[in-house]
PDB file of N, CA and C in Angstrom:
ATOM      1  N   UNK A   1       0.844  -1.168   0.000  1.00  0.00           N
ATOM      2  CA  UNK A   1       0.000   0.000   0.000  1.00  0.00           C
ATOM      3  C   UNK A   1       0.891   1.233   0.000  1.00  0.00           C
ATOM      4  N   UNK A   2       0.729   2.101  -0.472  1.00  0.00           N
ATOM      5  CA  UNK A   2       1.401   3.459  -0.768  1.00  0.00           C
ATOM      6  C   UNK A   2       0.690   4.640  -0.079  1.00  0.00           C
ATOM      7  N   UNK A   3       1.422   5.505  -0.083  1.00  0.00           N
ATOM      8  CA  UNK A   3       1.124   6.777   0.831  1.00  0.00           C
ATOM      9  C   UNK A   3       0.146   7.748  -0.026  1.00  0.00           C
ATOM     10  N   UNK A   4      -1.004   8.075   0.279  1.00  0.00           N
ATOM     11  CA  UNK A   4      -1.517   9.304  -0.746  1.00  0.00           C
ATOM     12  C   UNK A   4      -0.569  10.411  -1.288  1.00  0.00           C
ATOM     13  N   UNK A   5      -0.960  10.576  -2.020  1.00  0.00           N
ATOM     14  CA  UNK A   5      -0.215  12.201  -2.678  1.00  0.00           C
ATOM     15  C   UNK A   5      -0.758  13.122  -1.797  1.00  0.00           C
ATOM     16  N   UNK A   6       0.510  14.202  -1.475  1.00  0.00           N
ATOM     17  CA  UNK A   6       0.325  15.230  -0.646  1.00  0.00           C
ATOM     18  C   UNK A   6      -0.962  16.401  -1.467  1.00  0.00           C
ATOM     19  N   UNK A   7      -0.136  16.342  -2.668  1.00  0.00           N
ATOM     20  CA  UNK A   7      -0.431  17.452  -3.487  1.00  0.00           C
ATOM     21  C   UNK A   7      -2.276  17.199  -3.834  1.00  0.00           C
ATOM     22  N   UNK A   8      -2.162  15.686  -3.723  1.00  0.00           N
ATOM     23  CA  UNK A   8      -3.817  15.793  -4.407  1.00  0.00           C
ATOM     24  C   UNK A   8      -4.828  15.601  -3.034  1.00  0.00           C
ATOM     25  N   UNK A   9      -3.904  15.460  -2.422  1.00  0.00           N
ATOM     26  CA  UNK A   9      -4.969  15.550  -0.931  1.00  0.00           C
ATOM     27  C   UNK A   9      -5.237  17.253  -0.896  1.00  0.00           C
ATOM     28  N   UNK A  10      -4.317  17.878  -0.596  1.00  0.00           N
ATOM     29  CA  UNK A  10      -4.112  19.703  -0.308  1.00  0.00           C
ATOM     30  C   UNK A  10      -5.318  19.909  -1.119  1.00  0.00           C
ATOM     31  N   UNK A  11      -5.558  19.584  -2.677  1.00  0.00           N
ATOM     32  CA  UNK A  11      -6.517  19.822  -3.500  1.00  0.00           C
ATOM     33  C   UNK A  11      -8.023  19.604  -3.422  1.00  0.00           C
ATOM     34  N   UNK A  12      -7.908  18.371  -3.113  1.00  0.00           N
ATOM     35  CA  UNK A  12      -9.294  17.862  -2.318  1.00  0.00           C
ATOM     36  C   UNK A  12      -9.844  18.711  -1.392  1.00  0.00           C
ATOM     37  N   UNK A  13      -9.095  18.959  -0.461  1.00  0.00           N
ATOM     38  CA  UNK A  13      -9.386  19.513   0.832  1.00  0.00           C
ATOM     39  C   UNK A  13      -9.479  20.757   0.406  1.00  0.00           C
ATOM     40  N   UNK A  14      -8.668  21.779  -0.422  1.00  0.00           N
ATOM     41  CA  UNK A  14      -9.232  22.952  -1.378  1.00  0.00           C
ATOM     42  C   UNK A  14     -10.567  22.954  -2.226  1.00  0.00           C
ATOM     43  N   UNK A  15     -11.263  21.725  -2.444  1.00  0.00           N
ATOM     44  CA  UNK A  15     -12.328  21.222  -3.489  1.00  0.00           C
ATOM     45  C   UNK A  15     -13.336  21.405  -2.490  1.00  0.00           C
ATOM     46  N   UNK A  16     -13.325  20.948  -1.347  1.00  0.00           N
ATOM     47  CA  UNK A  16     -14.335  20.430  -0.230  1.00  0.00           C
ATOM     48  C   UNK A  16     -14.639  22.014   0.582  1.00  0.00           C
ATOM     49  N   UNK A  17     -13.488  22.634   0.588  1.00  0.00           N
ATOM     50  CA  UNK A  17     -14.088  23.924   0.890  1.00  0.00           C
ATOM     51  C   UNK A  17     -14.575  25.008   0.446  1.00  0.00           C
ATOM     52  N   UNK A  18     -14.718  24.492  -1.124  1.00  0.00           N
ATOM     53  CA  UNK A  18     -15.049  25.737  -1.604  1.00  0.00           C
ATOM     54  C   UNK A  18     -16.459  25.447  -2.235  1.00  0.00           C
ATOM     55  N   UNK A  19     -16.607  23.795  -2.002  1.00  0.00           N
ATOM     56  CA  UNK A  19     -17.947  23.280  -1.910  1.00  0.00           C
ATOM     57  C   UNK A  19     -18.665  23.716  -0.534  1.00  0.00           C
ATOM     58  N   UNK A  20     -18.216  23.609   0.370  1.00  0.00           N
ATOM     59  CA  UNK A  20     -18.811  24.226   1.227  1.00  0.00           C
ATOM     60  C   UNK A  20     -19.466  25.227   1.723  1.00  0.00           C
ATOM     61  N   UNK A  21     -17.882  26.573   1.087  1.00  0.00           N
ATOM     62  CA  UNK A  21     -18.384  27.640   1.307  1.00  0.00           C
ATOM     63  C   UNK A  21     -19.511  28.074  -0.079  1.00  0.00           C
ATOM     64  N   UNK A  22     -19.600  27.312  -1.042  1.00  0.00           N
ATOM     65  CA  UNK A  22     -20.693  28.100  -1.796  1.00  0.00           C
ATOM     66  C   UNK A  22     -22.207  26.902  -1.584  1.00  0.00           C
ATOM     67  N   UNK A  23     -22.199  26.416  -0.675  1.00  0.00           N
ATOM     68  CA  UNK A  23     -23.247  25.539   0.169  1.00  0.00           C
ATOM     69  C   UNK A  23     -24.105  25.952   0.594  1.00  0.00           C
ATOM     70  N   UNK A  24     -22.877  27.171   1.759  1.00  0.00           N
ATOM     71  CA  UNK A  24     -23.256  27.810   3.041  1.00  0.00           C
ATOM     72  C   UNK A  24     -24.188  29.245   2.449  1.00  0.00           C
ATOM     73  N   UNK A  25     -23.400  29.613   1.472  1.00  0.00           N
ATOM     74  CA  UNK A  25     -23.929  30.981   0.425  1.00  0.00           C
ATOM     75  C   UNK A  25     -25.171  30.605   0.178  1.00  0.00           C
ATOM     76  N   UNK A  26     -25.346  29.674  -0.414  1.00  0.00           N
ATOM     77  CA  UNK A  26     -26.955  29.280  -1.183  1.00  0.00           C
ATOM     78  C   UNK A  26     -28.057  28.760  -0.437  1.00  0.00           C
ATOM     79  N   UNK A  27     -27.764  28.524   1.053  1.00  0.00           N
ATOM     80  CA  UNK A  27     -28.842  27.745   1.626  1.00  0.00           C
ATOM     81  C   UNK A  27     -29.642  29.284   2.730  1.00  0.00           C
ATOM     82  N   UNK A  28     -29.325  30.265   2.229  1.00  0.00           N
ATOM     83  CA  UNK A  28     -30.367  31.485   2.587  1.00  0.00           C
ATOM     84  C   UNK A  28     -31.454  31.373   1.954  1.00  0.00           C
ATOM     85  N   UNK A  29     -32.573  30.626   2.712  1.00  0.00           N
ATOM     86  CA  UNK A  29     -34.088  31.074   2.700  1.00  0.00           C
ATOM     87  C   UNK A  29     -34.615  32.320   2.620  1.00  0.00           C
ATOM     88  N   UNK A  30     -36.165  32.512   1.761  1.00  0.00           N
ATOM     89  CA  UNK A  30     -36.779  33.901   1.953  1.00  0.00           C
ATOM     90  C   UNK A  30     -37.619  33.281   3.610  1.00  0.00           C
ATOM     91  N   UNK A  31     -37.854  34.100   3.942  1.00  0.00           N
ATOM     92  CA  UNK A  31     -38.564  34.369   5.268  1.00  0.00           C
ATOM     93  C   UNK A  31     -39.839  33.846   5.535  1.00  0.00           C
ATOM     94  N   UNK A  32     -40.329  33.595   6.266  1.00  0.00           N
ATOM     95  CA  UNK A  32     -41.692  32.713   6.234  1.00  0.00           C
ATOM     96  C   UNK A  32     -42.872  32.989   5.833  1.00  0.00           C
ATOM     97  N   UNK A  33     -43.570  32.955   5.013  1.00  0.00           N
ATOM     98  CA  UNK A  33     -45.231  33.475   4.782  1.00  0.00           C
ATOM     99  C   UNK A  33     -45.943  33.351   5.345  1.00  0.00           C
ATOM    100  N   UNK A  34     -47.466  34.231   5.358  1.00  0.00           N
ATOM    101  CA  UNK A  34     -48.114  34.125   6.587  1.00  0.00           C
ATOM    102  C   UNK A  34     -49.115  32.999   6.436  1.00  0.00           C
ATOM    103  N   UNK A  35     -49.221  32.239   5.441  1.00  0.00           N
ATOM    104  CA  UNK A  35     -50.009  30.908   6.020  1.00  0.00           C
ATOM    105  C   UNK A  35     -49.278  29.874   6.124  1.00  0.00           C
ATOM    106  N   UNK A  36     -47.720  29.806   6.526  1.00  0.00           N
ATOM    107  CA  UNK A  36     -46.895  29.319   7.076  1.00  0.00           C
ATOM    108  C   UNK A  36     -46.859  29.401   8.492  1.00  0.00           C
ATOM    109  N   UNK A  37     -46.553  30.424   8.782  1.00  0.00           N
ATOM    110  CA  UNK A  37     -46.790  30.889  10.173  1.00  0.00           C
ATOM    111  C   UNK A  37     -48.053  30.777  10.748  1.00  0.00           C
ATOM    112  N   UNK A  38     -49.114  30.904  10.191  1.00  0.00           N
ATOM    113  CA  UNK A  38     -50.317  30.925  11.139  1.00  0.00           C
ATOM    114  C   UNK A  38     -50.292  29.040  10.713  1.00  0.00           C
ATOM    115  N   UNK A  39     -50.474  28.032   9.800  1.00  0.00           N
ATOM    116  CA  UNK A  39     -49.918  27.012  10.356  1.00  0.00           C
ATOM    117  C   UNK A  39     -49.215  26.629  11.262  1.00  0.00           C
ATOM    118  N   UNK A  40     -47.927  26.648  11.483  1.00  0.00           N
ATOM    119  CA  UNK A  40     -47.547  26.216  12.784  1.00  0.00           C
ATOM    120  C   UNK A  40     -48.008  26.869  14.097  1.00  0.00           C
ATOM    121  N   UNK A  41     -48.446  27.901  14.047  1.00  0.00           N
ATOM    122  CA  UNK A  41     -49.087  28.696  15.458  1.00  0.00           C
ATOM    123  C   UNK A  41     -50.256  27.416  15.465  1.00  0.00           C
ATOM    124  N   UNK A  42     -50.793  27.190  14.178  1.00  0.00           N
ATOM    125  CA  UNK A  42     -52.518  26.172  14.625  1.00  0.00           C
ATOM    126  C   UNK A  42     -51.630  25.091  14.979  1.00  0.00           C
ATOM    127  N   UNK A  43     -50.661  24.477  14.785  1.00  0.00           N
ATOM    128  CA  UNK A  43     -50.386  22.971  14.619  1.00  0.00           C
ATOM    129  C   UNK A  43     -49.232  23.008  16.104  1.00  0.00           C
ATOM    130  N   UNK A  44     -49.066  24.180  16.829  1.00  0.00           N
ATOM    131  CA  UNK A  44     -48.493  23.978  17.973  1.00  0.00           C
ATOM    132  C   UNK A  44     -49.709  24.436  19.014  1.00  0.00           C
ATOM    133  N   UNK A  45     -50.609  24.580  18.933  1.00  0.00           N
ATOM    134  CA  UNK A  45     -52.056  25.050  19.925  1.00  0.00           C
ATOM    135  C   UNK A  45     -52.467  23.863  19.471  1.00  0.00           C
ATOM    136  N   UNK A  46     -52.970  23.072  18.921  1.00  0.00           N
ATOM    137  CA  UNK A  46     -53.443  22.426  18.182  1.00  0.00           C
ATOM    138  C   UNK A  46     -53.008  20.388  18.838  1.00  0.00           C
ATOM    139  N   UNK A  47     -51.726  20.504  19.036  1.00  0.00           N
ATOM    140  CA  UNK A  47     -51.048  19.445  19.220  1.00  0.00           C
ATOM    141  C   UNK A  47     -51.107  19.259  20.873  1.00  0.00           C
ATOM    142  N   UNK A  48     -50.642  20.283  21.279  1.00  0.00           N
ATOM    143  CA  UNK A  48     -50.889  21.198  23.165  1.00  0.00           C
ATOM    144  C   UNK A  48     -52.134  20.433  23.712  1.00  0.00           C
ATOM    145  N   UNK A  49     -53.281  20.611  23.123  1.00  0.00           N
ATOM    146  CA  UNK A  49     -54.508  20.617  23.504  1.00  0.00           C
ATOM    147  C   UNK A  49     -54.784  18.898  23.264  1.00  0.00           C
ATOM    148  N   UNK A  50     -54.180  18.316  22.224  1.00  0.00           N
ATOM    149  CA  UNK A  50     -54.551  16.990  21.834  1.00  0.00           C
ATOM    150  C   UNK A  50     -54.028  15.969  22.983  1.00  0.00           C
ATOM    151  N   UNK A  51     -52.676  16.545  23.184  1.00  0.00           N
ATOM    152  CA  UNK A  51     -51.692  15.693  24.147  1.00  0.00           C
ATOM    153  C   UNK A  51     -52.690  16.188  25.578  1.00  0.00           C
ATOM    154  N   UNK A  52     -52.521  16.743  25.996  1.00  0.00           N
ATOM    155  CA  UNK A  52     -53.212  17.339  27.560  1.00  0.00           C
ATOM    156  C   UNK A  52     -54.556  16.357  27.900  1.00  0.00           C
ATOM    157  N   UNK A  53     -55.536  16.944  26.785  1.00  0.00           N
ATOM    158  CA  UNK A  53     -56.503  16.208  26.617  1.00  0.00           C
ATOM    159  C   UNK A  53     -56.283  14.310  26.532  1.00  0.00           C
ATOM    160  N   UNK A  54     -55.645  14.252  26.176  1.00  0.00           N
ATOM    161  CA  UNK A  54     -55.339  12.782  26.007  1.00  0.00           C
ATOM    162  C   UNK A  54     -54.953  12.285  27.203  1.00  0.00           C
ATOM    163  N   UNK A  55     -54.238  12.659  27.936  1.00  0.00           N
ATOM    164  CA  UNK A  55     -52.803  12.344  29.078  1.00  0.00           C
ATOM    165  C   UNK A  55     -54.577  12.179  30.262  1.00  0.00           C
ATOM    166  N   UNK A  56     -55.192  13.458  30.305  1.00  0.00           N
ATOM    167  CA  UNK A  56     -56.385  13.416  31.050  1.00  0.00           C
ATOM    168  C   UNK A  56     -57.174  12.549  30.831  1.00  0.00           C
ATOM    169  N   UNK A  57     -57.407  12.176  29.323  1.00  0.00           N
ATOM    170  CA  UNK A  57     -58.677  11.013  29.388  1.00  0.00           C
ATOM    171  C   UNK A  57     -57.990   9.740  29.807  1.00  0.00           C
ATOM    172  N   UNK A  58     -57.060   9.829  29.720  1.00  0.00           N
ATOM    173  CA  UNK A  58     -56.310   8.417  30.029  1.00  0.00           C
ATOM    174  C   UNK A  58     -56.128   8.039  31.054  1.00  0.00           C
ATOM    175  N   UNK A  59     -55.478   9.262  32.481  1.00  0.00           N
ATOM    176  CA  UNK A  59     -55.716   9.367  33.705  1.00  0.00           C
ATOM    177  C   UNK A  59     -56.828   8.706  34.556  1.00  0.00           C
ATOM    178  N   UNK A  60     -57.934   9.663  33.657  1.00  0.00           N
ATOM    179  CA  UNK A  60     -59.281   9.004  34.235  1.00  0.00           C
ATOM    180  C   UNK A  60     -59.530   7.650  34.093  1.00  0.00           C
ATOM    181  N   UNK A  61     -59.446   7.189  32.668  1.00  0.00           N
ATOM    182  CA  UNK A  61     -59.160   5.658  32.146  1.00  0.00           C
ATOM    183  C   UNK A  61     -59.052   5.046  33.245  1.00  0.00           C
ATOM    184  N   UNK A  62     -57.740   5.181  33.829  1.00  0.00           N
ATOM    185  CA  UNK A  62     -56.800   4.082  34.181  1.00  0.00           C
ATOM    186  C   UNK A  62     -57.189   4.621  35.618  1.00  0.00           C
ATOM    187  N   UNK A  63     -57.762   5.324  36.219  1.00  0.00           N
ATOM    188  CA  UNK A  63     -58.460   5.274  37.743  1.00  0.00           C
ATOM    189  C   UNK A  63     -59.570   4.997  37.670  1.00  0.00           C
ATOM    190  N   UNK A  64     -60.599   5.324  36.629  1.00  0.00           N
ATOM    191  CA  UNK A  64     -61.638   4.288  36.463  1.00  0.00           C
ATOM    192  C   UNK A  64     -61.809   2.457  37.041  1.00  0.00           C
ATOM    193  N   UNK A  65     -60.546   2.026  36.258  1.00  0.00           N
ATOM    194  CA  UNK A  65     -60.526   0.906  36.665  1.00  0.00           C
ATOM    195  C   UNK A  65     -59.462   0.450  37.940  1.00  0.00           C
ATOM    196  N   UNK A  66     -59.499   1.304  38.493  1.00  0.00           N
ATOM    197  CA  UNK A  66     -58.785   0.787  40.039  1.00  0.00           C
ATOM    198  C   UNK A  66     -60.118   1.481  40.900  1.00  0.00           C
ATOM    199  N   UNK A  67     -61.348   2.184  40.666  1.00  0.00           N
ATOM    200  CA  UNK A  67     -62.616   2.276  41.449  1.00  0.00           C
ATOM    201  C   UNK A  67     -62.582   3.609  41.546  1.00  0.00           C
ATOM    202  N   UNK A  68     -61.522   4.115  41.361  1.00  0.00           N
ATOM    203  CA  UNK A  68     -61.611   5.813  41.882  1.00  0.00           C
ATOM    204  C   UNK A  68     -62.702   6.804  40.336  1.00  0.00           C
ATOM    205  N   UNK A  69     -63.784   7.080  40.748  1.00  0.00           N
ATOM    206  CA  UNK A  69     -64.349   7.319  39.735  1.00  0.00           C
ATOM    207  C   UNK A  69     -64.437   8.996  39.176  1.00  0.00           C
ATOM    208  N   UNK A  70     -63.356   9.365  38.720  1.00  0.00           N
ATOM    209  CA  UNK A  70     -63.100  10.805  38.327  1.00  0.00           C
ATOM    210  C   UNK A  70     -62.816  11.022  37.517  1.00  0.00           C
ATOM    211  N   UNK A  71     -64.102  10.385  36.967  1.00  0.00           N
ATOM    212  CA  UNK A  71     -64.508  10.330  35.102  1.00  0.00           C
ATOM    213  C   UNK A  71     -63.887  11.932  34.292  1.00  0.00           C
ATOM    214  N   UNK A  72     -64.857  13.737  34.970  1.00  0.00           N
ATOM    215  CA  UNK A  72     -64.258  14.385  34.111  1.00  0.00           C
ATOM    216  C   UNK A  72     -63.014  15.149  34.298  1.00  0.00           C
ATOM    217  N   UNK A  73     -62.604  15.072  35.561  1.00  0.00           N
ATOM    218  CA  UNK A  73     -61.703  16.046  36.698  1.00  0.00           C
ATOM    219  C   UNK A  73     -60.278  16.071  35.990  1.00  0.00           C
ATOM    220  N   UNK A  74     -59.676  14.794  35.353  1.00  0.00           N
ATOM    221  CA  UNK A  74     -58.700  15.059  34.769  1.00  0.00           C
ATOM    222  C   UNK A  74     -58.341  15.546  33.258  1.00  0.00           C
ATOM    223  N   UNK A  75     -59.536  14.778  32.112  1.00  0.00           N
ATOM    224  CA  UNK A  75     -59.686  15.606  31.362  1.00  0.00           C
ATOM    225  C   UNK A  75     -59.526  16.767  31.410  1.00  0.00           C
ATOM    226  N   UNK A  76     -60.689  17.913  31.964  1.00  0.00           N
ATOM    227  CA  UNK A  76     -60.316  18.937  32.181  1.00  0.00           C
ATOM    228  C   UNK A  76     -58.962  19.946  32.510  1.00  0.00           C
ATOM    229  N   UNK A  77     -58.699  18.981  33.848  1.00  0.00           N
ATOM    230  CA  UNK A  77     -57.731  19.731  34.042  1.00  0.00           C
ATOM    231  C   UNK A  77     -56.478  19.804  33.268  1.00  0.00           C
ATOM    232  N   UNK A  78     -56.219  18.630  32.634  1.00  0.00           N
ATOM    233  CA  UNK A  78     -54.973  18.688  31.894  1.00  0.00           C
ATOM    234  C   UNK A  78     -55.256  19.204  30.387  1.00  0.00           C
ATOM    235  N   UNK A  79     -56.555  19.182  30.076  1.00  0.00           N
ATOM    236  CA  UNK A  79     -56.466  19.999  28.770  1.00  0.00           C
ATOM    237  C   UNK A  79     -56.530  21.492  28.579  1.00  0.00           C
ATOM    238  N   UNK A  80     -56.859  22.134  30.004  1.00  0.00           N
ATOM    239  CA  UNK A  80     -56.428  23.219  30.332  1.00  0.00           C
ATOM    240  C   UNK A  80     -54.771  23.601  30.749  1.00  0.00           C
ATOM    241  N   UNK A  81     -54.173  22.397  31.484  1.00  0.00           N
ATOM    242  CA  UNK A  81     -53.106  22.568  30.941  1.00  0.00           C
ATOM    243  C   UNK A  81     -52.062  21.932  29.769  1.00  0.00           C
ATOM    244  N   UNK A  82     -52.677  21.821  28.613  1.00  0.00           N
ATOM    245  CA  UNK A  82     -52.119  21.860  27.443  1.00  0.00           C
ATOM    246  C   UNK A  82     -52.886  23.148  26.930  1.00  0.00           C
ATOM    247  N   UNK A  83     -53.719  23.786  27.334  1.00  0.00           N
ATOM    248  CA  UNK A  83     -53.845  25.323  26.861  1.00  0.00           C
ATOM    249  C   UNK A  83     -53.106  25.754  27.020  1.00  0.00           C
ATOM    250  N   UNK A  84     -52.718  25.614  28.113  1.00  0.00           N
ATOM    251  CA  UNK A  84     -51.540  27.056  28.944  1.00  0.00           C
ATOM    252  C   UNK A  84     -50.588  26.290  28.253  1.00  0.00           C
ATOM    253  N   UNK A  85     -49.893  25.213  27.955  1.00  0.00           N
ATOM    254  CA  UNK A  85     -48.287  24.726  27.348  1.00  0.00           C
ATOM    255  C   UNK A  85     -48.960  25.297  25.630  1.00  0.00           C
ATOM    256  N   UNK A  86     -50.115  25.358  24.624  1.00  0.00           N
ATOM    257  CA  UNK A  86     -50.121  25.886  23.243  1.00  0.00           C
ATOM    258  C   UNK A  86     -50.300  27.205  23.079  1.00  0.00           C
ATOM    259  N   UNK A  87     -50.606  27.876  24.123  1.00  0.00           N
ATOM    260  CA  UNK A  87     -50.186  29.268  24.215  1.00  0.00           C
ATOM    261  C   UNK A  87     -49.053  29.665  24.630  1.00  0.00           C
ATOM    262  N   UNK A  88     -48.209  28.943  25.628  1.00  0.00           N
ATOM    263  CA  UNK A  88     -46.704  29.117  25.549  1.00  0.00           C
ATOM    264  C   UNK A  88     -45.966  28.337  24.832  1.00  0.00           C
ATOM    265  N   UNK A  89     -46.230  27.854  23.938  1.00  0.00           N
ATOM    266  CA  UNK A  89     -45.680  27.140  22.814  1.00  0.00           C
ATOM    267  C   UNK A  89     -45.921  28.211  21.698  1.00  0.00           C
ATOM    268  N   UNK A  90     -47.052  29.213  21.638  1.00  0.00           N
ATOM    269  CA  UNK A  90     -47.425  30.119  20.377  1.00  0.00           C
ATOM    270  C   UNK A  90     -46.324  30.979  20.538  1.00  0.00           C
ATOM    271  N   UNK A  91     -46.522  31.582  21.677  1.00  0.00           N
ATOM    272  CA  UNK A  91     -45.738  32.630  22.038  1.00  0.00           C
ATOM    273  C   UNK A  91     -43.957  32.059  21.897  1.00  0.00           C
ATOM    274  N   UNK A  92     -43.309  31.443  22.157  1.00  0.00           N
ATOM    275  CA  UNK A  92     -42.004  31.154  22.078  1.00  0.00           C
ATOM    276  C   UNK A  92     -41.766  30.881  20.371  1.00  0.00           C
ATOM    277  N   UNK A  93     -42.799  30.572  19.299  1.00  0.00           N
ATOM    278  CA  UNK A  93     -42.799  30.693  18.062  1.00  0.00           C
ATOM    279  C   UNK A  93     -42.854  31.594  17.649  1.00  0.00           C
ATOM    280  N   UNK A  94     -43.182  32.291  17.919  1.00  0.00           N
ATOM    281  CA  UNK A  94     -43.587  34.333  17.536  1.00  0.00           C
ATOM    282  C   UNK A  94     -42.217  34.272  17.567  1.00  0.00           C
ATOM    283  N   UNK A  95     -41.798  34.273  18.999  1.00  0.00           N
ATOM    284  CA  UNK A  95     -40.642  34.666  18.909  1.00  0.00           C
ATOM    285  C   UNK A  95     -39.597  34.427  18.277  1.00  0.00           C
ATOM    286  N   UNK A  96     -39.171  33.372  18.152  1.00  0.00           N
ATOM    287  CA  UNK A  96     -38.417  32.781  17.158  1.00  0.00           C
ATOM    288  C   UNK A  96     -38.481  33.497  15.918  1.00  0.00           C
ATOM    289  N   UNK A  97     -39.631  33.329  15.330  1.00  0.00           N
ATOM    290  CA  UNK A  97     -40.271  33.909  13.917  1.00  0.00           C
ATOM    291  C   UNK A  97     -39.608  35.227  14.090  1.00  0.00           C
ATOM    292  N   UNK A  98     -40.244  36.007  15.289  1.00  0.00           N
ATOM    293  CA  UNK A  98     -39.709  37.478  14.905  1.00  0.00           C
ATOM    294  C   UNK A  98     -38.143  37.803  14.910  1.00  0.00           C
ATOM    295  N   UNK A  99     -36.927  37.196  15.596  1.00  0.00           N
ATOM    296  CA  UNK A  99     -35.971  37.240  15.908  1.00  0.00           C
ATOM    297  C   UNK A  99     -35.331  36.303  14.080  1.00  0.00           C
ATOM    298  N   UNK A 100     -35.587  35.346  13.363  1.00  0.00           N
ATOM    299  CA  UNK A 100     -35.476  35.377  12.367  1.00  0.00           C
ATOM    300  C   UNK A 100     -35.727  36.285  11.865  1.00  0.00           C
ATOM    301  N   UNK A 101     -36.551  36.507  11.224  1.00  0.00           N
ATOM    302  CA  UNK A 101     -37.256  37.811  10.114  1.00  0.00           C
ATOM    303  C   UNK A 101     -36.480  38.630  10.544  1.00  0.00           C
ATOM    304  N   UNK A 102     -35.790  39.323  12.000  1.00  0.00           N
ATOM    305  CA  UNK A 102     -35.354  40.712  12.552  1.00  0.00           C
ATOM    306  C   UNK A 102     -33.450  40.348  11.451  1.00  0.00           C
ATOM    307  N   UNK A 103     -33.066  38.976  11.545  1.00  0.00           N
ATOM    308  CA  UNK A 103     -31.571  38.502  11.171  1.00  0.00           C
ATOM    309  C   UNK A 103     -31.708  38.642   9.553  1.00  0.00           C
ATOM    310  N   UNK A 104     -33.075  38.230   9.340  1.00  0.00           N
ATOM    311  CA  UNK A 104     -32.597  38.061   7.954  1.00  0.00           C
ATOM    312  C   UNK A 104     -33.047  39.535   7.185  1.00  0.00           C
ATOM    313  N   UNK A 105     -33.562  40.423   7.832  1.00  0.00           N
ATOM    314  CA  UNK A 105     -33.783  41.997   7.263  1.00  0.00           C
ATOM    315  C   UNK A 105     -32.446  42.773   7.547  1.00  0.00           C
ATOM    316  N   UNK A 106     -32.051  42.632   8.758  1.00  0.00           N
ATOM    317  CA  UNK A 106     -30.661  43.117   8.987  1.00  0.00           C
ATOM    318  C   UNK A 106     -29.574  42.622   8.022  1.00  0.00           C
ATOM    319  N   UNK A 107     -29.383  41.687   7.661  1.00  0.00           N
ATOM    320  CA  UNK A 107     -28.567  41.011   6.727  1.00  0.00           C
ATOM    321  C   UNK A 107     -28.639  41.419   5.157  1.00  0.00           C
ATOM    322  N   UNK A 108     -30.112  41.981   5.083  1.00  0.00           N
ATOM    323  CA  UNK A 108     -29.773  42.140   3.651  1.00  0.00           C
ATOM    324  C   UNK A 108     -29.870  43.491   3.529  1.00  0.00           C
ATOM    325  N   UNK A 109     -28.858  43.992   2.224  1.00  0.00           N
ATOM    326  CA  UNK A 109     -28.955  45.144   2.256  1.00  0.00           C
ATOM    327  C   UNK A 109     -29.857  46.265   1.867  1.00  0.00           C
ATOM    328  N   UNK A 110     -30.022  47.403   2.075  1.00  0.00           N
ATOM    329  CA  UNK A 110     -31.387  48.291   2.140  1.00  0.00           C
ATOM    330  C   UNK A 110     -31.703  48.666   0.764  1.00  0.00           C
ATOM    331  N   UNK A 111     -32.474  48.719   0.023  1.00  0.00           N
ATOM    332  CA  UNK A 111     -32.888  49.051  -1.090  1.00  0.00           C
ATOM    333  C   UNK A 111     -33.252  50.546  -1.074  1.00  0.00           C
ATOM    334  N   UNK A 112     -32.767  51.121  -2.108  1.00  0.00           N
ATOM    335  CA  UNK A 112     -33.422  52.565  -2.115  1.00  0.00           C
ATOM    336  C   UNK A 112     -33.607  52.968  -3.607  1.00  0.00           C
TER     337      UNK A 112
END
């Protein structure tokens, strides 16, 4: 077995970065649209409420059959709290959203 070539390794490794850096150039997205965004705002309220609700009917489920009979008490309560986790799930997406959109307006330059 023989040793690689210095020279065509150096090259490679010159090949690989300049694949890279025009990778890194091209993978700038335009910014999100608004029935993008109001999608995931529905599909993170949306998911919040499914899980909560679920975790509660299941609760009850499964004390149902050990006698304790508190058929709606957990429902409720936990799908109220998956309200409160898809409204703080909305809100930490805003944010995100707005702190993008704020990087990628700053970044480009101003048109006049």
């Amino acid at each position: 077995m023989t040793a690689p070539d210095p020279d065509r390794l150096t090259d490679l490794g010159k090949r690989l970065d300049d694949l890279q850096t025009r990778k890194a150039a091209g993978t700038k997205s335009s910014p999100p649209s608004q029935s993008g965004i109001a999608f995931r705002f529905a599909t993170e309220l949306v998911a919040a409420l499914i899980v909560g609700g679920g975790l509660g009917w299941g609760i009850d489920w499964l004390f149902g059959h050990f006698g304790f009979h508190t058929r709606p008490a957990f429902l409720v309560l936990f799908f109220m709290a998956g309200m409160a986790a898809g409204i703080r799930n909305v809100m930490h997406a805003a944010k995100e959203i707005n702190a993008e959109i704020a990087e990628k307006s700053a970044s480009k330059p101003e048109e006049k």
